[in-house]
PDB file of N, CA and C in Angstrom:
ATOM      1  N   UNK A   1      48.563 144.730  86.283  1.00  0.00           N
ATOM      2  CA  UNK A   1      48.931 143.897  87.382  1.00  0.00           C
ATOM      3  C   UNK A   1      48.840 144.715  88.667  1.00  0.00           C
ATOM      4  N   UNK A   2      48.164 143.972  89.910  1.00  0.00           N
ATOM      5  CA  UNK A   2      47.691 145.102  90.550  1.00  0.00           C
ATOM      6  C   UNK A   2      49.396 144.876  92.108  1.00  0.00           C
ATOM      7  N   UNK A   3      49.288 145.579  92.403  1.00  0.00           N
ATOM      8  CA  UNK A   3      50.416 145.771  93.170  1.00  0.00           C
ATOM      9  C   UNK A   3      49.826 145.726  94.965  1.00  0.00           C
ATOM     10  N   UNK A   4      51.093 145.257  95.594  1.00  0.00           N
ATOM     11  CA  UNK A   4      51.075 144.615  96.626  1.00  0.00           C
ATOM     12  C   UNK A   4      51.477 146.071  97.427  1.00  0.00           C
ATOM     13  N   UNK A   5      50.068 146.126  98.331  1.00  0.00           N
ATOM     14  CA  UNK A   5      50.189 147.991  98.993  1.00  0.00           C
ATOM     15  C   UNK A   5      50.798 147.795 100.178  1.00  0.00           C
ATOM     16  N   UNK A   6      51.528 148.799 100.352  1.00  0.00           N
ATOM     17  CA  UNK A   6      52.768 148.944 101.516  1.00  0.00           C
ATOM     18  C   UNK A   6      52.295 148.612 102.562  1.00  0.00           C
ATOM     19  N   UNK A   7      53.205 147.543 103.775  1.00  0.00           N
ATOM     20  CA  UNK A   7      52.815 147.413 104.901  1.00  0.00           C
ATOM     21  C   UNK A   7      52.292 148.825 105.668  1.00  0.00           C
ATOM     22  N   UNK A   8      51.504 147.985 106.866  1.00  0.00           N
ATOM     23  CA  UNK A   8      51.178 149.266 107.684  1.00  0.00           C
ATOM     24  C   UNK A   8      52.423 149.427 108.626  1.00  0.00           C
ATOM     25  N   UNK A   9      52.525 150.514 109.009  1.00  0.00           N
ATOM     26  CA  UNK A   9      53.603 151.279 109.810  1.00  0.00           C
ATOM     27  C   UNK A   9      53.622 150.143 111.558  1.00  0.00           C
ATOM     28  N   UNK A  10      52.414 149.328 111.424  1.00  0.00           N
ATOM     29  CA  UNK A  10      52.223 148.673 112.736  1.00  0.00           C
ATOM     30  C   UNK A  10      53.389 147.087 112.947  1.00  0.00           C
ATOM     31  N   UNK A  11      53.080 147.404 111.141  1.00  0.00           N
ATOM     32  CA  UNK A  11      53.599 145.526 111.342  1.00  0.00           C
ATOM     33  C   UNK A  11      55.260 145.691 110.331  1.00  0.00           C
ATOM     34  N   UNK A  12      55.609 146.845 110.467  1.00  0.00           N
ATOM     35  CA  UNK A  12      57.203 147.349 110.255  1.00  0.00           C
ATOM     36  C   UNK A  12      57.355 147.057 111.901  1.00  0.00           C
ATOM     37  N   UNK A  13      56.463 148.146 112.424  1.00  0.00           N
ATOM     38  CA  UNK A  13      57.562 147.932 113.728  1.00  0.00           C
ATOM     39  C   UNK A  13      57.844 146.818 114.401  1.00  0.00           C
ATOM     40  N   UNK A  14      56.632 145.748 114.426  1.00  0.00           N
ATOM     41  CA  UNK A  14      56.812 144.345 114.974  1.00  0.00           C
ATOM     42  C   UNK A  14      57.944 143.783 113.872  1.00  0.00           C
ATOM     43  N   UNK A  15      58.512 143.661 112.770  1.00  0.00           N
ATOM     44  CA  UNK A  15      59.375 142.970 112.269  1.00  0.00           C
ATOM     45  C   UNK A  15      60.567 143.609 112.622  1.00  0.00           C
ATOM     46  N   UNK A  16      60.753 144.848 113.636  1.00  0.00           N
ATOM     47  CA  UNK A  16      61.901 145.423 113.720  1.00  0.00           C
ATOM     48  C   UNK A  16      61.628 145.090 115.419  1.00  0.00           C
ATOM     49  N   UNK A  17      61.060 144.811 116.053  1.00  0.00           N
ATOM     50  CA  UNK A  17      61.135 144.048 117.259  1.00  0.00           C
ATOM     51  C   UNK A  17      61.238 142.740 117.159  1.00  0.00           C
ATOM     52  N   UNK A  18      60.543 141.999 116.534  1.00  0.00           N
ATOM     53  CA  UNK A  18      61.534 140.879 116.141  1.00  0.00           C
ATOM     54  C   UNK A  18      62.763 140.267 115.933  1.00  0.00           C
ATOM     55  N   UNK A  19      63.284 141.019 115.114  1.00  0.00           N
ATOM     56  CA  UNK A  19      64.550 140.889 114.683  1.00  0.00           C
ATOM     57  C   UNK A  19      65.278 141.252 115.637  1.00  0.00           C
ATOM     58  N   UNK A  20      65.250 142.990 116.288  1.00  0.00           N
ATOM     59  CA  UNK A  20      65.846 143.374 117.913  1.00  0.00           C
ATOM     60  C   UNK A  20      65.579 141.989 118.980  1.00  0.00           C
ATOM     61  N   UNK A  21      64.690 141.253 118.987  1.00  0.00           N
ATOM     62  CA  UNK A  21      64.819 139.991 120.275  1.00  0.00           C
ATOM     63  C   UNK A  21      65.522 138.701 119.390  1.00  0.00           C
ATOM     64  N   UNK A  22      65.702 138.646 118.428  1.00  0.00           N
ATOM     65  CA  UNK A  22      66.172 137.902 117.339  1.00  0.00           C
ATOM     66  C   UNK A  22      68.192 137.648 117.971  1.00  0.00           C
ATOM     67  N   UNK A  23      68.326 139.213 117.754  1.00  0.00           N
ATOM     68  CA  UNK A  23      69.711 139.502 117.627  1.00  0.00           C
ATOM     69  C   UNK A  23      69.829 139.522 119.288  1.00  0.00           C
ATOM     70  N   UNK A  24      69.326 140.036 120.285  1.00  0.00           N
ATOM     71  CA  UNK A  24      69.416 139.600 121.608  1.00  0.00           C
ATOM     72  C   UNK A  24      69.800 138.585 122.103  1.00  0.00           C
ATOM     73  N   UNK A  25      68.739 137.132 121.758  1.00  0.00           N
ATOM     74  CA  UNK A  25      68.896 136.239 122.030  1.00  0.00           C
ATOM     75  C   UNK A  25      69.829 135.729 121.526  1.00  0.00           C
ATOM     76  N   UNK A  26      70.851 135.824 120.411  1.00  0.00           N
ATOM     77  CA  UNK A  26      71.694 135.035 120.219  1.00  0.00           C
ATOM     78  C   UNK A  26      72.847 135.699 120.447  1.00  0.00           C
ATOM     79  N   UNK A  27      72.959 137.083 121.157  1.00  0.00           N
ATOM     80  CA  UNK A  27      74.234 137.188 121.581  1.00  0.00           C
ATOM     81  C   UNK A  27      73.958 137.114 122.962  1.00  0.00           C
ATOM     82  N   UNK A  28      72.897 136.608 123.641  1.00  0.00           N
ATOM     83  CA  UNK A  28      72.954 136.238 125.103  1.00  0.00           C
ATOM     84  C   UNK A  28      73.844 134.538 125.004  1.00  0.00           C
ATOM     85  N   UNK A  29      72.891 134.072 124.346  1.00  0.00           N
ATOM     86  CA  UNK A  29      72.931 132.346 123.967  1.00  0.00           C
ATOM     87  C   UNK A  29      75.026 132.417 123.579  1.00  0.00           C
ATOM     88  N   UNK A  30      75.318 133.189 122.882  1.00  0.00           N
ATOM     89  CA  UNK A  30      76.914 133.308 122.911  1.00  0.00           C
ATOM     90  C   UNK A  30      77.816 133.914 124.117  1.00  0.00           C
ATOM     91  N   UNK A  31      76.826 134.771 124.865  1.00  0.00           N
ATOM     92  CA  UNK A  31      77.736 134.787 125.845  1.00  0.00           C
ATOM     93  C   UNK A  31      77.514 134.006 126.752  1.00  0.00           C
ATOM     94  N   UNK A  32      76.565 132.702 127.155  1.00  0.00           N
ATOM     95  CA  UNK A  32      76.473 131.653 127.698  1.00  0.00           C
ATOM     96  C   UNK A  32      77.456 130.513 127.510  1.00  0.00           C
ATOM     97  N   UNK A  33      77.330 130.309 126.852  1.00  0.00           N
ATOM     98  CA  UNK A  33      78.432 129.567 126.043  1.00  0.00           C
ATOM     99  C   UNK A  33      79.721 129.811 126.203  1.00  0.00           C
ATOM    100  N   UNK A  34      80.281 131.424 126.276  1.00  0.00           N
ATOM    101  CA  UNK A  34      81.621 131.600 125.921  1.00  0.00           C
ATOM    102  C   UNK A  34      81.648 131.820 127.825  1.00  0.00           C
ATOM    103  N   UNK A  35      80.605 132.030 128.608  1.00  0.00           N
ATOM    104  CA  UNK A  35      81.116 132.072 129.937  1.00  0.00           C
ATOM    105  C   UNK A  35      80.993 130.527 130.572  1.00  0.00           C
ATOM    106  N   UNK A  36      80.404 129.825 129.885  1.00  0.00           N
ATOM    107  CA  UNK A  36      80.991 128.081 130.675  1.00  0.00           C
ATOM    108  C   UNK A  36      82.361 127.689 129.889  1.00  0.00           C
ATOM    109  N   UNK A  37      82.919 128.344 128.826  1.00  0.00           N
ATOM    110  CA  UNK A  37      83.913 127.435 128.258  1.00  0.00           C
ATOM    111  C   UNK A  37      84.850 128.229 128.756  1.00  0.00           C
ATOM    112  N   UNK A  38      84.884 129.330 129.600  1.00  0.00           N
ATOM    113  CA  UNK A  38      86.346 130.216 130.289  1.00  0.00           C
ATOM    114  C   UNK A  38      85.894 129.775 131.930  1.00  0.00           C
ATOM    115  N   UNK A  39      84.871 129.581 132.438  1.00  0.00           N
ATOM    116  CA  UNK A  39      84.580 129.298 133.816  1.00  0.00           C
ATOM    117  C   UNK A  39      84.898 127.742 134.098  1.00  0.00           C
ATOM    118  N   UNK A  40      84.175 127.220 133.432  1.00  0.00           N
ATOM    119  CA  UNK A  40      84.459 125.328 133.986  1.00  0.00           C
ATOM    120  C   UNK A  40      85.674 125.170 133.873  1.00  0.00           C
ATOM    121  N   UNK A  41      86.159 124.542 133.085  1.00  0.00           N
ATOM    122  CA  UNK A  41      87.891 124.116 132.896  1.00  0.00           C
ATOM    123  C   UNK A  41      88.914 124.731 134.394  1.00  0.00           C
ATOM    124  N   UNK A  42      88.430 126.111 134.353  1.00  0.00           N
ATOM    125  CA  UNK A  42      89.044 126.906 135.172  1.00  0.00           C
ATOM    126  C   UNK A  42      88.935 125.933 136.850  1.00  0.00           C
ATOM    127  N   UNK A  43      87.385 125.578 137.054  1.00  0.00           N
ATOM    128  CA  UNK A  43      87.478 124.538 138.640  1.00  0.00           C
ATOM    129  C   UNK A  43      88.022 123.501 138.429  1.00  0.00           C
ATOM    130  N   UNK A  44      88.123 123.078 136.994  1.00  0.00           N
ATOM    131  CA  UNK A  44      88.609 121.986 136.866  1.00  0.00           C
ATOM    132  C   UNK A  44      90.303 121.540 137.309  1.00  0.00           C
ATOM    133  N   UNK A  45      90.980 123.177 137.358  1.00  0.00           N
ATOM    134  CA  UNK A  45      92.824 123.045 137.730  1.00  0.00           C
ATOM    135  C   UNK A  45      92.802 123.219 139.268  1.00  0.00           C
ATOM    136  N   UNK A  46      91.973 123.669 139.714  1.00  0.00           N
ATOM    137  CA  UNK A  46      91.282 123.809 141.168  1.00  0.00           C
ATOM    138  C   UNK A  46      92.433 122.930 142.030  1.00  0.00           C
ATOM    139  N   UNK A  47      93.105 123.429 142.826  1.00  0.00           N
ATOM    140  CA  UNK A  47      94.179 122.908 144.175  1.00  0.00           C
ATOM    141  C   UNK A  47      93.223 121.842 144.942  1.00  0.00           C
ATOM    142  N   UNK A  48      93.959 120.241 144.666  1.00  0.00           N
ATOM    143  CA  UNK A  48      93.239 119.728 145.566  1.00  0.00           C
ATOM    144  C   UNK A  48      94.074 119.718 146.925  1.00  0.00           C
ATOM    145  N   UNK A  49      93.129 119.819 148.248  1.00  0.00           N
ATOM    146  CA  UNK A  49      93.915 119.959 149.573  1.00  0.00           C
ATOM    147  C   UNK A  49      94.822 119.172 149.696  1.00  0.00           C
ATOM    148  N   UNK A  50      95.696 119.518 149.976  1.00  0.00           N
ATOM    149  CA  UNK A  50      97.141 118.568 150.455  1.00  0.00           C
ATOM    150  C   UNK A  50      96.818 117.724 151.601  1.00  0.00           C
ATOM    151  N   UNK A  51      96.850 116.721 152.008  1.00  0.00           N
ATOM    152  CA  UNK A  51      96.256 115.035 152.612  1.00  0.00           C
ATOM    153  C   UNK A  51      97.667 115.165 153.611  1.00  0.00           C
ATOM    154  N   UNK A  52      97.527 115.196 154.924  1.00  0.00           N
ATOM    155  CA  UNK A  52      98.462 114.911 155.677  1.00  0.00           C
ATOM    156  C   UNK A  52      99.145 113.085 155.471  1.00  0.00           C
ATOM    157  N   UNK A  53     100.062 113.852 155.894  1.00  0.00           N
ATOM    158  CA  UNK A  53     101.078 112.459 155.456  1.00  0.00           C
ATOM    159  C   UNK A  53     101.605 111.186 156.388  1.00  0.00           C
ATOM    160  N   UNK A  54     100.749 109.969 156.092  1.00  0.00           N
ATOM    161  CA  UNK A  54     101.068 109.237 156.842  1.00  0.00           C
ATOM    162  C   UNK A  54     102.089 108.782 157.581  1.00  0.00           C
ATOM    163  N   UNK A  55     102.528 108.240 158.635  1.00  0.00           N
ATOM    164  CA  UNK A  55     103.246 107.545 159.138  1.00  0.00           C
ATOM    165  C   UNK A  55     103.537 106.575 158.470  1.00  0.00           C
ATOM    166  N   UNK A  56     105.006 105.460 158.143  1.00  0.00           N
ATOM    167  CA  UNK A  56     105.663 104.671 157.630  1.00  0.00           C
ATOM    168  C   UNK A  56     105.293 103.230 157.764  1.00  0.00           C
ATOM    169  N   UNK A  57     104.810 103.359 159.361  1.00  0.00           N
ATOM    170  CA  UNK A  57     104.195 102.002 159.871  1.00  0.00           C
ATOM    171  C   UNK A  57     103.492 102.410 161.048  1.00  0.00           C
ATOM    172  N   UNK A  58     102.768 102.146 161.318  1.00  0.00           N
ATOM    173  CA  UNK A  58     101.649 102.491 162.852  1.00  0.00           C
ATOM    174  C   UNK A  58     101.522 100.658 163.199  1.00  0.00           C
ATOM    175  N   UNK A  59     102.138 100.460 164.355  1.00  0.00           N
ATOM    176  CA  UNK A  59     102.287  98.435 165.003  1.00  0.00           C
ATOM    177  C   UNK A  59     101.072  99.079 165.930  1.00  0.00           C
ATOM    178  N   UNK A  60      99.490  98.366 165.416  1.00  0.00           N
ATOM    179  CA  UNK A  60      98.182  98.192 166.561  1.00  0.00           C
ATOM    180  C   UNK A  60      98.623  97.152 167.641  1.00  0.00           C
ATOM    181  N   UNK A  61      98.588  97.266 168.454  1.00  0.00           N
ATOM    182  CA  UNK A  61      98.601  96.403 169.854  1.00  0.00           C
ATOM    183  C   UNK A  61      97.413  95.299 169.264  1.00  0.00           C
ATOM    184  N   UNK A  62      97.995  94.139 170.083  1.00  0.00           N
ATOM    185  CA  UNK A  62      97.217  93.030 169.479  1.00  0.00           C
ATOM    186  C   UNK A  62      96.101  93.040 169.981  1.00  0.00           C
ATOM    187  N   UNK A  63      95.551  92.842 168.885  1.00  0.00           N
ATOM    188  CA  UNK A  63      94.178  92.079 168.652  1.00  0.00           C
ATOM    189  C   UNK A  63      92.878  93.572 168.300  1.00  0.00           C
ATOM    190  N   UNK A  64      93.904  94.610 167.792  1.00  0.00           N
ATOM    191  CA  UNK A  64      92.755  95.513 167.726  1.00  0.00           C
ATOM    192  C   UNK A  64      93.007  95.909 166.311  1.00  0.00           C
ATOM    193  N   UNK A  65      91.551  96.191 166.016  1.00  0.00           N
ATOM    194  CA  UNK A  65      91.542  96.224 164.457  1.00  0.00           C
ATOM    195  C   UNK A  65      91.367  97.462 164.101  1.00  0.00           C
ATOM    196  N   UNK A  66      91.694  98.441 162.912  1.00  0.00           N
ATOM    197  CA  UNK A  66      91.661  99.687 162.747  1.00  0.00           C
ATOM    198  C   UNK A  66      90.272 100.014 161.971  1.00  0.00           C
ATOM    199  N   UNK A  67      89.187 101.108 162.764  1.00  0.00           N
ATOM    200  CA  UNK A  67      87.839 101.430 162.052  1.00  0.00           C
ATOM    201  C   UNK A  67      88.698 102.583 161.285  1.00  0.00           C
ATOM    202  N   UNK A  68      88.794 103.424 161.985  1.00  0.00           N
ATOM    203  CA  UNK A  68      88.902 104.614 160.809  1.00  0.00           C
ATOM    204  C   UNK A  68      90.222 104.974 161.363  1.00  0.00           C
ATOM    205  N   UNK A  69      91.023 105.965 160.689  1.00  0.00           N
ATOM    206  CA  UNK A  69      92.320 106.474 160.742  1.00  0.00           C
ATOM    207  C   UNK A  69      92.004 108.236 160.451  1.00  0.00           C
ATOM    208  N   UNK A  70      92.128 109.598 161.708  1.00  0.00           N
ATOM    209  CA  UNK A  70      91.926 110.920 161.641  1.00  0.00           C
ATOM    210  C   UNK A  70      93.624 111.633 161.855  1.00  0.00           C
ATOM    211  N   UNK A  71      93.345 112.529 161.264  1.00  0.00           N
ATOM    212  CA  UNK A  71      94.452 113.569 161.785  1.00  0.00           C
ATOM    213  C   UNK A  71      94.096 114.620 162.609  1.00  0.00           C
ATOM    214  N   UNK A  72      94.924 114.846 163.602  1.00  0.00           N
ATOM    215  CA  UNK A  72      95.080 115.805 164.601  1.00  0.00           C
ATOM    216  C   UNK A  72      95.968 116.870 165.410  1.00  0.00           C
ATOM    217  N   UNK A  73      96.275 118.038 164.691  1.00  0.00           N
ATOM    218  CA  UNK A  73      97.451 118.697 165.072  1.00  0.00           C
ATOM    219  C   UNK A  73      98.580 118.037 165.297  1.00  0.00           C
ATOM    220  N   UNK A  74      98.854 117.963 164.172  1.00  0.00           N
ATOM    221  CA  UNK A  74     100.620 116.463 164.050  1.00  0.00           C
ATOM    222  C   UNK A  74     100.635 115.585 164.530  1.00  0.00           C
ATOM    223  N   UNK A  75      98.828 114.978 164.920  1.00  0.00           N
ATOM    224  CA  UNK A  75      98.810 113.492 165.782  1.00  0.00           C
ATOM    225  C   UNK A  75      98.042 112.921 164.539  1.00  0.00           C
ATOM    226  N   UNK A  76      98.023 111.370 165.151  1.00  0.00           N
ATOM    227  CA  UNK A  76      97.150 110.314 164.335  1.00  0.00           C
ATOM    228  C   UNK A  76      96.239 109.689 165.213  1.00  0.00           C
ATOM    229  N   UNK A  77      95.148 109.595 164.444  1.00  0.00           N
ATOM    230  CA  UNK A  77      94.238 109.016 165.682  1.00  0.00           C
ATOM    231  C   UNK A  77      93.482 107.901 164.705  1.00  0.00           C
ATOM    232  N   UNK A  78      93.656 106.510 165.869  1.00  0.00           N
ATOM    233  CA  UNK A  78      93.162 105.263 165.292  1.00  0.00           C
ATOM    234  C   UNK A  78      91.870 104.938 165.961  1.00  0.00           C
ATOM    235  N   UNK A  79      90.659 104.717 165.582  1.00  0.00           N
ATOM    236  CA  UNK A  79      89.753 103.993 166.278  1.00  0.00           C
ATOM    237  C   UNK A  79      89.414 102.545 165.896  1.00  0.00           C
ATOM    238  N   UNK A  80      89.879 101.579 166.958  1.00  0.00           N
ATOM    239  CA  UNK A  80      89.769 100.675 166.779  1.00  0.00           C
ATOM    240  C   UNK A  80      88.678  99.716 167.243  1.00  0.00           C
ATOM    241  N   UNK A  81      88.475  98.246 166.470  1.00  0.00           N
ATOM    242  CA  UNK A  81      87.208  98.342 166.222  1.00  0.00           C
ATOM    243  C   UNK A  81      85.949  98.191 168.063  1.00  0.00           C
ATOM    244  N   UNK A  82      86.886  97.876 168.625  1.00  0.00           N
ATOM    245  CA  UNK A  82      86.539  97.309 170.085  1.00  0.00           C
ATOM    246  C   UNK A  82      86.072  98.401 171.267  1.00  0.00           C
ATOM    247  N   UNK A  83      86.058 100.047 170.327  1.00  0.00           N
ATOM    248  CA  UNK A  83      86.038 101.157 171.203  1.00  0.00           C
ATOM    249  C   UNK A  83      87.355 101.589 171.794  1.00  0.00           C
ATOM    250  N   UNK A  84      88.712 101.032 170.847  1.00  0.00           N
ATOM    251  CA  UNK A  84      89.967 101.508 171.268  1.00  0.00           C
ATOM    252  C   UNK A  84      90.206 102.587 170.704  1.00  0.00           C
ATOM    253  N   UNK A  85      90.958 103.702 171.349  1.00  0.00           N
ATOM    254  CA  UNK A  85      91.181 105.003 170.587  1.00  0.00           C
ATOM    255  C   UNK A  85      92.925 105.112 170.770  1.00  0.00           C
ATOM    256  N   UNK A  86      93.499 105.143 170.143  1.00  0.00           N
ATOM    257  CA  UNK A  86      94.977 105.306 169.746  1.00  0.00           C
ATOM    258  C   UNK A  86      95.652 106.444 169.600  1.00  0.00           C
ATOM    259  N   UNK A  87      96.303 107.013 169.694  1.00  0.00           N
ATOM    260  CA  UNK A  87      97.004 108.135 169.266  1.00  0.00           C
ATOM    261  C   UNK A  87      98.663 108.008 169.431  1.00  0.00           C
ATOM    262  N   UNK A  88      98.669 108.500 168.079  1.00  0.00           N
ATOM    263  CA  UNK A  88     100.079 108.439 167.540  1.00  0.00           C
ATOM    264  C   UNK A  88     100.901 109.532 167.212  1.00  0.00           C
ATOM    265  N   UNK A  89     102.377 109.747 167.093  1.00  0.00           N
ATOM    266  CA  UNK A  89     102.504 111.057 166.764  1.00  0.00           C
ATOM    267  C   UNK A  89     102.916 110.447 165.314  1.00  0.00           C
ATOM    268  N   UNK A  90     103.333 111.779 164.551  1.00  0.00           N
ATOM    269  CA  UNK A  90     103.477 111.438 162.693  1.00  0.00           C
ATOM    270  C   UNK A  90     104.724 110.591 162.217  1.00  0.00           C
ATOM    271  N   UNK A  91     105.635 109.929 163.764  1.00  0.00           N
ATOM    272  CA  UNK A  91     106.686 109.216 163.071  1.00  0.00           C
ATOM    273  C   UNK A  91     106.016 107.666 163.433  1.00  0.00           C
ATOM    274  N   UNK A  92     104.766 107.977 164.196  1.00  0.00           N
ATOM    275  CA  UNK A  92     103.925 106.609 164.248  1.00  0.00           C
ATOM    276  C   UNK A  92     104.387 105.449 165.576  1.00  0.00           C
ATOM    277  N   UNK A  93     105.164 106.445 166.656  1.00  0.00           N
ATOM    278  CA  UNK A  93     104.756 106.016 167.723  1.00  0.00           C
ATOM    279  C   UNK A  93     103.963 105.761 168.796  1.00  0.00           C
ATOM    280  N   UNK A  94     103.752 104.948 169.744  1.00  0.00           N
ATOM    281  CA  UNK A  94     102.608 105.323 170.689  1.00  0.00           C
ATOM    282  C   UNK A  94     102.413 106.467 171.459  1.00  0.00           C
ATOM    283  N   UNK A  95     101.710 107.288 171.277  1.00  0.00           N
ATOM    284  CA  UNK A  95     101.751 108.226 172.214  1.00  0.00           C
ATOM    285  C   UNK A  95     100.840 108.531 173.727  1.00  0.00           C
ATOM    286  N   UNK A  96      99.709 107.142 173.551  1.00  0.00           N
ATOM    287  CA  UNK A  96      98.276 107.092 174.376  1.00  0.00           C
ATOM    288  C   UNK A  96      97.481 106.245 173.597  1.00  0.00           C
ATOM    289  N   UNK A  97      96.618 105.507 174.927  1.00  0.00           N
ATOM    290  CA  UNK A  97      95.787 104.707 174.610  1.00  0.00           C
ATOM    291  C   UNK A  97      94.565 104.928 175.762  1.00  0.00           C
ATOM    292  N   UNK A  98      93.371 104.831 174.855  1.00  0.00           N
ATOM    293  CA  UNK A  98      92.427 104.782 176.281  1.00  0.00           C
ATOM    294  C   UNK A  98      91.214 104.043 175.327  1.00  0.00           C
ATOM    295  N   UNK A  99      90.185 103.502 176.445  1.00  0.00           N
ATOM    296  CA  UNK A  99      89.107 102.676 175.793  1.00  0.00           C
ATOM    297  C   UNK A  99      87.939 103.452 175.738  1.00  0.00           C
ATOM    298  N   UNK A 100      86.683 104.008 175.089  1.00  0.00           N
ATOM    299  CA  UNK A 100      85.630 104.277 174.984  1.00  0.00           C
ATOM    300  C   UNK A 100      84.579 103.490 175.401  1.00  0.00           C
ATOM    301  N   UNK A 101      83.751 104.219 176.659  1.00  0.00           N
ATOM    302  CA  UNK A 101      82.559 102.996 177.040  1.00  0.00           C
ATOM    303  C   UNK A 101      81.232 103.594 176.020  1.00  0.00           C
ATOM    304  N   UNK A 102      81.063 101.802 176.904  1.00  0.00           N
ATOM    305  CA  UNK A 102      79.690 101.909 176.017  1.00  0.00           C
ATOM    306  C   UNK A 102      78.435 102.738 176.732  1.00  0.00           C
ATOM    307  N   UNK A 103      77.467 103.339 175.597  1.00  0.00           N
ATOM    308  CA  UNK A 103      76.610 103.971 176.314  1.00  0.00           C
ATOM    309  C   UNK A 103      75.440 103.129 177.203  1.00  0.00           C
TER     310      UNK A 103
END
């Protein structure tokens, strides 16, 4: 029975580079893995910004309607829909009123 003659010394070393990118890749592929499952979660407890705190009641002068509602160094600012601009302080009194022209 005739026998199976020893690899060449060429194609040892490619099965031992193989195996070396073999074992590489899967402890890269694990430390991928183990760095999204300690990183994500982590943004996930992430401080959301604290939201200044409205006033109780803000009374619009009649007939003006509120576009958007900003905060401003312990003021409130209403733009209303007519080019009225409002400002309030945070217990939601009047503090100023003026109109915005048109361009």
């Amino acid at each position: 029975m005739p026998s199976d003659p020893p690899p060449l010394p060429e194609v040892r070393f490619l099965k031992l580079l193989v195996t070396a990118l073999a074992v590489t890749m899967i402890a890269g592929l694990i430390t991928i893995v183990a760095l999204l499952v300690i990183r994500l979660p982590a943004q996930g407890r992430a401080q959301a910004p604290e939201l200044p705190a409205l006033p109780a009641a803000i009374t619009l002068p009649e007939g003006v309607a509120a576009l958007s509602v900003s905060f401003a160094e312990g003021r409130v600012v209403v733009l209303g829909q007519g080019g009225e601009v409002l400002l309030y302080s945070p217990e939601g009194a009047l503090l100023g009123q003026t109109r915005l022209s048109a361009p």
